[in-house]
Protein backbone atom coordinates (compact mmCIF):
# COMPACT_ATOMS: atom_id res chain seq x y z
CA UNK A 1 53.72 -60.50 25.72
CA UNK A 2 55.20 -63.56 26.53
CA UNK A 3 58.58 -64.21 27.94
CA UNK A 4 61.39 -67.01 27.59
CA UNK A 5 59.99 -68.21 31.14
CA UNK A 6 56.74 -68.24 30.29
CA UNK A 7 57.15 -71.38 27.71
CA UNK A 8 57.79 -74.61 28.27
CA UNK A 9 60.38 -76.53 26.18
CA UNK A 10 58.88 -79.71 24.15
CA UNK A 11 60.69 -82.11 26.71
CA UNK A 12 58.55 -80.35 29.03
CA UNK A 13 55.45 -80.57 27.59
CA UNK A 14 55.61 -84.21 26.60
CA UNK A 15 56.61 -85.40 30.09
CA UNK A 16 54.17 -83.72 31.16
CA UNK A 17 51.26 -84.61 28.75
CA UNK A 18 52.90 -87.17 26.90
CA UNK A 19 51.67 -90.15 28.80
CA UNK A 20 48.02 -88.84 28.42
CA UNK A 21 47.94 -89.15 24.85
CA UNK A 22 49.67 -92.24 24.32
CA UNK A 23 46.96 -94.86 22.72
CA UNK A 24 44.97 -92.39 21.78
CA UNK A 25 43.87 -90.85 18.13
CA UNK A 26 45.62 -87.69 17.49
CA UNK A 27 44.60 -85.24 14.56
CA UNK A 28 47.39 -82.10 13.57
CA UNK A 29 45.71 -79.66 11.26
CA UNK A 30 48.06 -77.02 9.15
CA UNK A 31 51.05 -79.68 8.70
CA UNK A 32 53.94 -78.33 6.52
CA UNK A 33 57.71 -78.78 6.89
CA UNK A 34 58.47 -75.43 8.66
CA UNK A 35 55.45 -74.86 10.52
CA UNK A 36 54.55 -75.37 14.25
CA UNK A 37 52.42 -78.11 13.72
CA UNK A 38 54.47 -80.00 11.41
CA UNK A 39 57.26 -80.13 14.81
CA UNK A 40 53.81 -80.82 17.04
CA UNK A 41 53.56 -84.16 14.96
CA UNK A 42 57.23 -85.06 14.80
CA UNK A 43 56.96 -84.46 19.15
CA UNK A 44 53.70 -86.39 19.68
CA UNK A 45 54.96 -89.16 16.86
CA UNK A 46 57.08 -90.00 19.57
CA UNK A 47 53.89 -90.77 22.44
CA UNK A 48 52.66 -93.57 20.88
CA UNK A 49 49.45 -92.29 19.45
CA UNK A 50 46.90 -95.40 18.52
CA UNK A 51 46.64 -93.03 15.19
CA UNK A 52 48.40 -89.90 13.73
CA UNK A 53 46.19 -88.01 11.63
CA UNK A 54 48.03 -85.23 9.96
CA UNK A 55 46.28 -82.86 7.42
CA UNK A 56 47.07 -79.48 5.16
CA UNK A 57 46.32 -78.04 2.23
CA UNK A 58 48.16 -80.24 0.26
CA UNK A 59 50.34 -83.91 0.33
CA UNK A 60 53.25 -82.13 -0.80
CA UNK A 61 53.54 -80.17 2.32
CA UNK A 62 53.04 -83.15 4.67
CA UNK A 63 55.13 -85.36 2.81
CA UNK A 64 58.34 -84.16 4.89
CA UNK A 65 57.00 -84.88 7.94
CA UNK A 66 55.44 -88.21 7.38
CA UNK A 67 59.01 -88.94 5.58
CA UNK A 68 61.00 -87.97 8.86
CA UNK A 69 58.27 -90.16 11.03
CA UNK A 70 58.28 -93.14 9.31
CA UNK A 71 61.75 -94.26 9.91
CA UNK A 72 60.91 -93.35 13.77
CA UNK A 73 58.48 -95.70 14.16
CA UNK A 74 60.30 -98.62 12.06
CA UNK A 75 63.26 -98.22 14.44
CA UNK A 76 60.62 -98.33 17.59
CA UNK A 77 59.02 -101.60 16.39
């Protein structure tokens, strides 16, 4: 079982990692508004991927996502 210590926090991760997969393509299966990969792509939206790939079963459930990163990466440019 894992404990509280045992995971890192997203800050974490993408200061740790982050810098790794800036530039680079990045595909996110199983995308939906209350899943763990639709917060994956919000936190990696924010490395600077060359290309965000997000996928799921349907548009409708990536549509949130893509609608929250969008204005992200208008304010970055």
């Amino acid at each position: 079982m894992l404990s509280e210590q045992n995971i890192l926090p997203s800050e974490a991760i993408l200061e740790r990692y982050g810098t790794r997969l800036a530039g680079k393509t990045i595909f996110i299966t199983g995308v939906s508004k209350d899943s763990i990969a639709g917060e994956l792509a919000l936190q990696l939206s924010n490395v600077n991927p060359a290309l965000l790939i997000l996928s799921a079963r349907s548009e409708s459930r990536v549509e949130p996502i893509v609608e929250k990163i969008i204005p992200m990466w208008l304010l970055d440019s």
